[in-house]
Protein backbone atom coordinates (compact mmCIF):
# COMPACT_ATOMS: atom_id res chain seq x y z
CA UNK A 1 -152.72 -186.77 79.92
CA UNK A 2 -149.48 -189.42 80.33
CA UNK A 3 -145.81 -187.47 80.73
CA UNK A 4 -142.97 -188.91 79.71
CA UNK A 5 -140.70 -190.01 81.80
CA UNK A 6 -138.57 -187.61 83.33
CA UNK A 7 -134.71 -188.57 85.51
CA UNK A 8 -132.92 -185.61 86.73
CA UNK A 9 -129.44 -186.37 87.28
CA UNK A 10 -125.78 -184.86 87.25
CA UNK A 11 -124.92 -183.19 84.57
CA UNK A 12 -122.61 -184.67 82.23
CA UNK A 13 -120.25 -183.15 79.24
CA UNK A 14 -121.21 -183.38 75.85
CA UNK A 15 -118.85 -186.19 74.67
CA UNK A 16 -120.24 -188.45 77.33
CA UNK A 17 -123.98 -187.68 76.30
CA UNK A 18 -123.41 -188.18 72.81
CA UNK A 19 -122.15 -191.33 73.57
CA UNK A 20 -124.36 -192.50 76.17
CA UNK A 21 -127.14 -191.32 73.31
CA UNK A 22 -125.12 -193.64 70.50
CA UNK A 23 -125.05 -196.76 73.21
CA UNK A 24 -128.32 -196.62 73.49
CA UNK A 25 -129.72 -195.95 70.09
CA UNK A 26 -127.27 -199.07 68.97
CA UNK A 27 -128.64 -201.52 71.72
CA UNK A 28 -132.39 -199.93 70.43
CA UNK A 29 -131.52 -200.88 66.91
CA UNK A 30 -130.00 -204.15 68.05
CA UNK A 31 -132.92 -205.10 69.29
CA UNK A 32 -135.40 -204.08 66.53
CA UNK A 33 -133.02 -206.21 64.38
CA UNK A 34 -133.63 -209.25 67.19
CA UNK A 35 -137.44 -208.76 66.89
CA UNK A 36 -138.34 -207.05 63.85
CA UNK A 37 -140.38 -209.34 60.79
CA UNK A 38 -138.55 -211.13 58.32
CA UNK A 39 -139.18 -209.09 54.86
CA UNK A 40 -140.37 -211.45 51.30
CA UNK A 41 -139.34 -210.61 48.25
CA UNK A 42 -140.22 -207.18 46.81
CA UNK A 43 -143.27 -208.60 45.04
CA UNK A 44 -145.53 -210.70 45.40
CA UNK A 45 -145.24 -214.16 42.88
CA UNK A 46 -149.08 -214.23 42.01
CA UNK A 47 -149.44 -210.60 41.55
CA UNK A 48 -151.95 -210.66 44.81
CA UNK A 49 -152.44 -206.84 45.70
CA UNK A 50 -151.66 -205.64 49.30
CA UNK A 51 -148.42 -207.67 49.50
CA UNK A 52 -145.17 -206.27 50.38
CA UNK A 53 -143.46 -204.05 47.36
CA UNK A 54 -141.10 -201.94 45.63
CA UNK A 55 -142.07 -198.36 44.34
CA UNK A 56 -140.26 -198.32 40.76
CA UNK A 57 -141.30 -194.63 39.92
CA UNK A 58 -138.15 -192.77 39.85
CA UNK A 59 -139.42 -189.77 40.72
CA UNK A 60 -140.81 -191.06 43.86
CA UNK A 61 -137.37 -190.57 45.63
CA UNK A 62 -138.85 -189.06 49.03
CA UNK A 63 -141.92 -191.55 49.89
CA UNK A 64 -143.11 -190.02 53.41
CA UNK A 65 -146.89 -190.77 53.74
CA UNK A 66 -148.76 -193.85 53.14
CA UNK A 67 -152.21 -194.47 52.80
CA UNK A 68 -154.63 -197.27 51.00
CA UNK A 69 -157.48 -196.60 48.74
CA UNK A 70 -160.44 -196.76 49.64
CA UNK A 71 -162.04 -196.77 46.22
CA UNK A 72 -159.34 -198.67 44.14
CA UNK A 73 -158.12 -202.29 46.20
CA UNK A 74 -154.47 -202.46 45.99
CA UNK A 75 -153.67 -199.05 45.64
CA UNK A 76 -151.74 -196.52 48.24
CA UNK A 77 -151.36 -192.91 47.62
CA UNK A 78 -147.94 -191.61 48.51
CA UNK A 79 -146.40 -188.21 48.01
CA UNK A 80 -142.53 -187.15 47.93
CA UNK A 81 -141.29 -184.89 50.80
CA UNK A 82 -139.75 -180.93 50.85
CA UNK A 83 -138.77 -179.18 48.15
CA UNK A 84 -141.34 -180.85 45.45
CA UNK A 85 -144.30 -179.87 43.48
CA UNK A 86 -148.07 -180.61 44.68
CA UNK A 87 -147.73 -184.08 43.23
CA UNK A 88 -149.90 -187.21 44.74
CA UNK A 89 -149.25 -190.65 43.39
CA UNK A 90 -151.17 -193.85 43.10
CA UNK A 91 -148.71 -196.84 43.09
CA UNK A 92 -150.60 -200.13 43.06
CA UNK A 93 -149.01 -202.50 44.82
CA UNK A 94 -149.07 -205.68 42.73
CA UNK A 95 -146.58 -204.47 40.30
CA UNK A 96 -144.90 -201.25 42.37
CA UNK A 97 -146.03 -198.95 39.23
CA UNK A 98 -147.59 -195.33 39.37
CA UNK A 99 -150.60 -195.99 37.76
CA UNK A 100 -151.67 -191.91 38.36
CA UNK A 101 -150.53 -188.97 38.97
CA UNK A 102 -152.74 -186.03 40.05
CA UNK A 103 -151.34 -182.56 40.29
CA UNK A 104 -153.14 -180.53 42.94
CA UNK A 105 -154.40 -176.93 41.98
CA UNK A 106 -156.02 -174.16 43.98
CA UNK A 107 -153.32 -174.50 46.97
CA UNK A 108 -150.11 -172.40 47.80
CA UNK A 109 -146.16 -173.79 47.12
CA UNK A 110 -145.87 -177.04 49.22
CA UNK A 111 -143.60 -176.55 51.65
CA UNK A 112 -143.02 -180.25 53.47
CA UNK A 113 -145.68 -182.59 52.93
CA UNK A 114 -145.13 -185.55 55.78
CA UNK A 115 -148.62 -187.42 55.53
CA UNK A 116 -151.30 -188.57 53.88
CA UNK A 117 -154.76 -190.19 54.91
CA UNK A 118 -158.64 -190.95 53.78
CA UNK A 119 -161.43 -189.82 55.60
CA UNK A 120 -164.67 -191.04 55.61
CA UNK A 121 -166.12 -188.72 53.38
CA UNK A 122 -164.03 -190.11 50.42
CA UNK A 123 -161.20 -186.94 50.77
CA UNK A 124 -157.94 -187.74 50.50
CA UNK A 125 -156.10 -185.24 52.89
CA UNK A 126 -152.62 -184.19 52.29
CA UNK A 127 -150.35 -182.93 55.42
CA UNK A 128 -147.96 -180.11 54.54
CA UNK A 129 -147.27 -180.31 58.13
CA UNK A 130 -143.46 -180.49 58.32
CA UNK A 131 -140.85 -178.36 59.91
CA UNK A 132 -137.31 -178.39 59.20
CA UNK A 133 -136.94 -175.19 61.10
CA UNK A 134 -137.33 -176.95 64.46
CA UNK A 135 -140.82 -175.65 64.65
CA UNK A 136 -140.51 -172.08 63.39
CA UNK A 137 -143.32 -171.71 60.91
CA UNK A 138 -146.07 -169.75 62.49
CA UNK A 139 -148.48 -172.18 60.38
CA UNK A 140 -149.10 -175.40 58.05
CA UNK A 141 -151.55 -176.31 55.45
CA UNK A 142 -153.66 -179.59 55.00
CA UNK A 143 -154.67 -180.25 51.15
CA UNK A 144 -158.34 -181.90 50.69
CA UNK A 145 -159.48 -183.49 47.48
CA UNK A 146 -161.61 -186.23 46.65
CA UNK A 147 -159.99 -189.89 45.59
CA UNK A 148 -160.69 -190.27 42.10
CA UNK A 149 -163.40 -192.70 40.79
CA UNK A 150 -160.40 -193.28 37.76
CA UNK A 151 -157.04 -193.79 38.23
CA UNK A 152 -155.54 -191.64 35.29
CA UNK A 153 -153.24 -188.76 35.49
CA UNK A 154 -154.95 -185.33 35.86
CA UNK A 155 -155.11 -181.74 37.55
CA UNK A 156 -157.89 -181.55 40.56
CA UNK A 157 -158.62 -179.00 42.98
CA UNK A 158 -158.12 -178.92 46.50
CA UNK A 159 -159.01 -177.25 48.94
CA UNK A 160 -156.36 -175.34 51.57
CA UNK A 161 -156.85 -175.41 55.36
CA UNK A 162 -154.50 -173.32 57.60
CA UNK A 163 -153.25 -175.04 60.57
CA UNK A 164 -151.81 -173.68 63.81
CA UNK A 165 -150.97 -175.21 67.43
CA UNK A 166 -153.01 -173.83 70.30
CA UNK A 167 -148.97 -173.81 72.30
CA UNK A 168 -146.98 -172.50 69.53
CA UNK A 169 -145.45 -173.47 66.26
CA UNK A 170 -144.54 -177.62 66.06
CA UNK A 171 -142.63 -179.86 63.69
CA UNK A 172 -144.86 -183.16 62.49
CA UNK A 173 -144.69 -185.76 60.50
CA UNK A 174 -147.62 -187.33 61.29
CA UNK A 175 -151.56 -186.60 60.37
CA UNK A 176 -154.32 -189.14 60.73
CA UNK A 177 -157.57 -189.39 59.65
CA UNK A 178 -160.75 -190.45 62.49
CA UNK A 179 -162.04 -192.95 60.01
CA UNK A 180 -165.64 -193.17 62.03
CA UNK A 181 -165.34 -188.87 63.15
CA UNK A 182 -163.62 -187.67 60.16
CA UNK A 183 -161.81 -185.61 62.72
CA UNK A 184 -157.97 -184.40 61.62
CA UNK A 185 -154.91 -185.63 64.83
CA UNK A 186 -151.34 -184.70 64.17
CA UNK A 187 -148.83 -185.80 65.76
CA UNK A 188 -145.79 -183.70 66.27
CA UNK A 189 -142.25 -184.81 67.32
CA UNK A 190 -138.80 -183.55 68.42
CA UNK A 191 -135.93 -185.88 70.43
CA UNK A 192 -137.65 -185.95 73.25
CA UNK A 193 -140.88 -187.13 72.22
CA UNK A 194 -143.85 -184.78 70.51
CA UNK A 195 -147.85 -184.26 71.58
CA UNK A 196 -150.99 -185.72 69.62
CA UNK A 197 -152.85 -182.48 68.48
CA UNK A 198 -156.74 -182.70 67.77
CA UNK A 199 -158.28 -180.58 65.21
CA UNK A 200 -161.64 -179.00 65.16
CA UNK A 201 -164.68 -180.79 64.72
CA UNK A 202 -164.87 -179.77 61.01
CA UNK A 203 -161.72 -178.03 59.31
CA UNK A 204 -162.09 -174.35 58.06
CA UNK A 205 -160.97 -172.95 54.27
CA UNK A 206 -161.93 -169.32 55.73
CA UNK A 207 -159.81 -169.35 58.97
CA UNK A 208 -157.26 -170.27 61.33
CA UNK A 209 -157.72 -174.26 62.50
CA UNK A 210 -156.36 -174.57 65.78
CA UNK A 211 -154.93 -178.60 66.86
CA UNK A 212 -155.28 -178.70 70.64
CA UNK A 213 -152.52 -180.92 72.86
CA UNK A 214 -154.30 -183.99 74.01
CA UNK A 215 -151.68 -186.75 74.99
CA UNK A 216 -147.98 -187.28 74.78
CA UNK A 217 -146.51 -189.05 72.26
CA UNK A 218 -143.14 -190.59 71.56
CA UNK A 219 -141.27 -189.68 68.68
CA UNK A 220 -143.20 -190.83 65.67
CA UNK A 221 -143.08 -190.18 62.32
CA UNK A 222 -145.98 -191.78 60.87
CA UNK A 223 -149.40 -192.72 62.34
CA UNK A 224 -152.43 -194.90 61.02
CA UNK A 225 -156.12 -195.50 62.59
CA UNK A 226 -157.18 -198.99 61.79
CA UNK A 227 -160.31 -199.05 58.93
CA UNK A 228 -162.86 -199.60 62.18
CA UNK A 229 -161.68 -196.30 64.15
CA UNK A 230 -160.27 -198.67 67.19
CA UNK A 231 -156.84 -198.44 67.09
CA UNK A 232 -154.14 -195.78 66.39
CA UNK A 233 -150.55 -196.79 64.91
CA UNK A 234 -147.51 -195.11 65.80
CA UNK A 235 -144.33 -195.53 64.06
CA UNK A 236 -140.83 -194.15 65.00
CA UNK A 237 -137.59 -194.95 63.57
CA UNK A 238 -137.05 -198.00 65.26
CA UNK A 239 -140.70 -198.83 66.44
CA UNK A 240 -144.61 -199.12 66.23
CA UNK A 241 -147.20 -199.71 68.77
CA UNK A 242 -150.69 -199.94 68.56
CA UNK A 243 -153.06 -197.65 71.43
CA UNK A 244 -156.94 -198.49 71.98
CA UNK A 245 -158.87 -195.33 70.39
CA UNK A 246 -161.58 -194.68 72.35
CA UNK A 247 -164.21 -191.25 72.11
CA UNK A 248 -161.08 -189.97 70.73
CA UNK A 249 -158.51 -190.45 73.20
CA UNK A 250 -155.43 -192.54 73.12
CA UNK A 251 -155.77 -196.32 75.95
CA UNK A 252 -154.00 -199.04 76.42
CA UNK A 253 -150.97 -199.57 74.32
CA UNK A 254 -149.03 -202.36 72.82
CA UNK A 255 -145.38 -203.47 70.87
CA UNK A 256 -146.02 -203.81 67.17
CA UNK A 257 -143.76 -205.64 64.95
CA UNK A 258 -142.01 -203.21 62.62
CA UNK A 259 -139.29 -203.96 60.15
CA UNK A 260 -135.89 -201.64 60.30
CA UNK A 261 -135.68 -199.48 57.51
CA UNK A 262 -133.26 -197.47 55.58
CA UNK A 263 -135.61 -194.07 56.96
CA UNK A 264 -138.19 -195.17 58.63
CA UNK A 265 -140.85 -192.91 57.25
CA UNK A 266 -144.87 -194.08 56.89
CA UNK A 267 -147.61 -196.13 57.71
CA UNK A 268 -150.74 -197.34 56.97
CA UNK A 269 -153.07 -200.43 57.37
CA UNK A 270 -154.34 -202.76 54.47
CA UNK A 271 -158.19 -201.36 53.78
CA UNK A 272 -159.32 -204.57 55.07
CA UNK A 273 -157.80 -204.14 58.02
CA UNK A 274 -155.11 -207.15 58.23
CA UNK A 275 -151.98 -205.76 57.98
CA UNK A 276 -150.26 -203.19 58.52
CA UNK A 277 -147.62 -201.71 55.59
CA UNK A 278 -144.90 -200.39 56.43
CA UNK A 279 -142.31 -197.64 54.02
CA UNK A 280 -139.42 -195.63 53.98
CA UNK A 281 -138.12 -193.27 51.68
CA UNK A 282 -135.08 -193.29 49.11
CA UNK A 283 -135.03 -194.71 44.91
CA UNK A 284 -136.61 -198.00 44.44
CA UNK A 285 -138.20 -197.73 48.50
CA UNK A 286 -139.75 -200.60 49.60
CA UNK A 287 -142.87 -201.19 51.55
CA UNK A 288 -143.37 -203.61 53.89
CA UNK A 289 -146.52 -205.81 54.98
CA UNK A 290 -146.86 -206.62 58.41
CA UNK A 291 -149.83 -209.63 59.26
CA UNK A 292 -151.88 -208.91 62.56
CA UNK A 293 -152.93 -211.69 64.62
CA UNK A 294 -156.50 -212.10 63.58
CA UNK A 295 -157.88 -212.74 67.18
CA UNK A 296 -155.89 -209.73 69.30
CA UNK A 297 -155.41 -207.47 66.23
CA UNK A 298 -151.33 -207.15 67.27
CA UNK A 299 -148.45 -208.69 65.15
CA UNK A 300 -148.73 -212.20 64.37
CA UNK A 301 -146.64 -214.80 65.71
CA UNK A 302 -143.16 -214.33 64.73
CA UNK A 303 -144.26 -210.73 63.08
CA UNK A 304 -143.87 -212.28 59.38
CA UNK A 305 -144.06 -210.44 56.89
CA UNK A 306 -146.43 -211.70 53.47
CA UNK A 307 -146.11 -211.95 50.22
CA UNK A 308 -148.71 -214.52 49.72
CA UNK A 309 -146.87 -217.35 51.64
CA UNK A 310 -146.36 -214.97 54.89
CA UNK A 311 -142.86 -217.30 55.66
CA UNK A 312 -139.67 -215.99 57.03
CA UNK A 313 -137.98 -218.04 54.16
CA UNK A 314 -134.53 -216.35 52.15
CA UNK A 315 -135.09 -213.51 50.36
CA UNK A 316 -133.90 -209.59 49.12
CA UNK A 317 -136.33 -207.42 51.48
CA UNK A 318 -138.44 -205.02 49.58
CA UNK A 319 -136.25 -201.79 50.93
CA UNK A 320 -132.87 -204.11 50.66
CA UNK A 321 -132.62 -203.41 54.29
CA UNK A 322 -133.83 -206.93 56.51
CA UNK A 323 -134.32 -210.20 54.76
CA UNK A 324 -132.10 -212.75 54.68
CA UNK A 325 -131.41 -216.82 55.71
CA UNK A 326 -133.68 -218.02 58.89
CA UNK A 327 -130.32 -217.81 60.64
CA UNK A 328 -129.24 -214.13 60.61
CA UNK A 329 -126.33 -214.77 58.27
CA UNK A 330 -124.89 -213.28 55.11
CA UNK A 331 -127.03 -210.55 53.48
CA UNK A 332 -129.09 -209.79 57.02
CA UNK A 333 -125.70 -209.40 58.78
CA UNK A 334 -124.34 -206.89 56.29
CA UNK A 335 -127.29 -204.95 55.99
CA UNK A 336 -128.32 -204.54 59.20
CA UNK A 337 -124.62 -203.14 60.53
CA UNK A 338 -125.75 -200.35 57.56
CA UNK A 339 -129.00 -199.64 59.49
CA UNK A 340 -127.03 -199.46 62.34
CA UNK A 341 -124.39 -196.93 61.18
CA UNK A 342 -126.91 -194.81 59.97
CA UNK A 343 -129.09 -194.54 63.15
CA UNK A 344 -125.69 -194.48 65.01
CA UNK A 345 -124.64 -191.30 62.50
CA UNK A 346 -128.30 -189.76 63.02
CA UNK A 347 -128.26 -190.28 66.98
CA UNK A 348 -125.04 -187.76 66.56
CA UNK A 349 -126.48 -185.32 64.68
CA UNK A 350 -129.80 -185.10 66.54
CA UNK A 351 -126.88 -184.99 69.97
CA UNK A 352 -124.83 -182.07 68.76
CA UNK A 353 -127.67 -180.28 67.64
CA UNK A 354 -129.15 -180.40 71.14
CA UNK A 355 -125.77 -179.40 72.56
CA UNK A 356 -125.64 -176.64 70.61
CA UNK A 357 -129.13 -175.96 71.83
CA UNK A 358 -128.16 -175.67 74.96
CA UNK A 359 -124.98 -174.13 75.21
């Protein structure tokens, strides 16, 4: 099991750590801008599916999980976040429009759905795994239903798994899906990193599933195995890498190209495997595609992003938050010092709250 990094030092007050924290999460976000993918137009031209796009529903305000069918090509399931009903949506991403709804029946009151994924039995599984309590809920729930053969609107029945952490109650954003095992990994998170958490070898309806701590983990919200079960994706805020999944254990890692966002919230690769799309939540959110380099499976060259063309030409990104002339000007500039405010502004909150924490 890696540790993260530890550096004792002198202590210092709390107006010099919050800024220390800001400097750094601005030179972070600095750099993301500096490397992160060029974004194409919301849509792609030719109406090619599994292009980069804008989710039109307007009652998709809170998009936190991602996920691509398996049984429909084109088509990701995505889910708002707290405080809605047990409502799954298929948005198919040639146009951006819902083309189902399916209204989940046989579970308790979602409480904060973070994640979504597809096993290899054909179940689409459904993470009410968040925390907003700092990790105060003595449990969570995963949903389980199987994908629809039809995309229409309609009622289905899942079924309801209760979750709890073998070290104590977690916050999590992240669930993920063994796509060879079927096994269930979450990945909880807090500002100084979180743990990857493995399930049992087959989730219970009739007890208590406990996720065992198996690795360390930055802070990620979002997380994605590749369609052959050899990689793992982990996104943050300002990040993604890639880690070698091996007999279910995180390897070697690696940088992966990932575009700045408003709110950074999901992930999931393209069923076939080439890309990697990237969303974020808020009206009219975008998501992202992200081409992998076809020999080494990381970002390709440049990390472009594709709408069919998969240039870095001029454009309005698909979240409004990163494209703009090859040379960094104009409508890049401007948005990007908005990213920056807002991770600045977030950096303070998440500072205070830990010096409040603490005192």
């Amino acid at each position: 099991m890696r540790s993260l990094p530890c550096h004792p030092g002198p202590r210092v007050s709390g107006a010099v750590a919050i800024a220390r924290a800001l400097a750094v999460v601005l030179l972070t976000a600095a750099s993301a801008v500096a490397f992160a993918p060029a974004v194409t137009p919301a849509a792609a031209a030719d109406g090619a599916p599994d292009q980069s796009f804008t989710i039109k529903d307007p009652r998709i305000t809170e998009s936190s999980g991602l996920a691509a069918s398996r049984a429909h090509p084109g088509v990701y399931w995505t889910h708002n976040d707290s405080g809605y009903g047990p409502q799954i949506y298929a948005v198919d991403s040639r146009t951006g429009e819902t083309v189902a709804t399916l209204t989940l029946e046989g579970i308790g009151k979602p409480r904060d759905v973070e994640a979504i994924s597809i096993g290899p039995d054909g179940n689409v599984y459904v993470g009410d795994i968040g925390d907003n309590l700092n990790g105060t809920w003595d449990h969570v729930w995963i949903y389980r239903f199987p994908e629809p053969k039809e995309l229409k609107d309609a009622t289905v029945r899942a079924t309801q798994f209760t979750v709890k952490y073998a070290d104590g109650p977690r916050d999590a954003e992240s669930m993920m899906v063994d796509p060879k095992t079927g096994r269930v990994y979450i990945a909880s998170k807090n500002e100084d990193g979180g743990g990857l958490y493995e399930g049992p070898a087959e989730l219970t309806s009739s007890g208590t599933n406990t996720f065992r701590r198996i690795d360390d983990v930055p802070w990620v919200t979002d997380g994605a195995f590749s369609p052959d079960g050899k990689e793992l994706v982990l996104r943050s805020y300002f990040s993604a890498r890639a880690y070698v999944w091996q007999n279910g254990r995180l390897g070697k890692d690696r940088r992966i190209s990932a575009p700045l966002q408003r709110q950074a919230e999901s992930v999931t690769y393209t069923a076939d495997g080439k890309a990697l799309m990237f969303g974020t939540e808020g009206e009219q959110s975008g998501v992202v595609r992200v081409d992998l380099d076809k020999d080494t499976g990381g970002s390709s060259s440049g990390g472009n992003s594709s709408s069919g063309g998969g240039n870095s030409s001029s454009g309005t990104g698909a979240d409004g938050g990163m494209a703009g002339n090859a040379d960094g000007g104009g409508t890049q500039g401007n948005a990007t010092l908005g990213a920056i405010i807002v991770i600045g502004g977030a950096v303070l909150v998440l500072a205070f709250k830990r010096m409040r924490r603490k005192g």
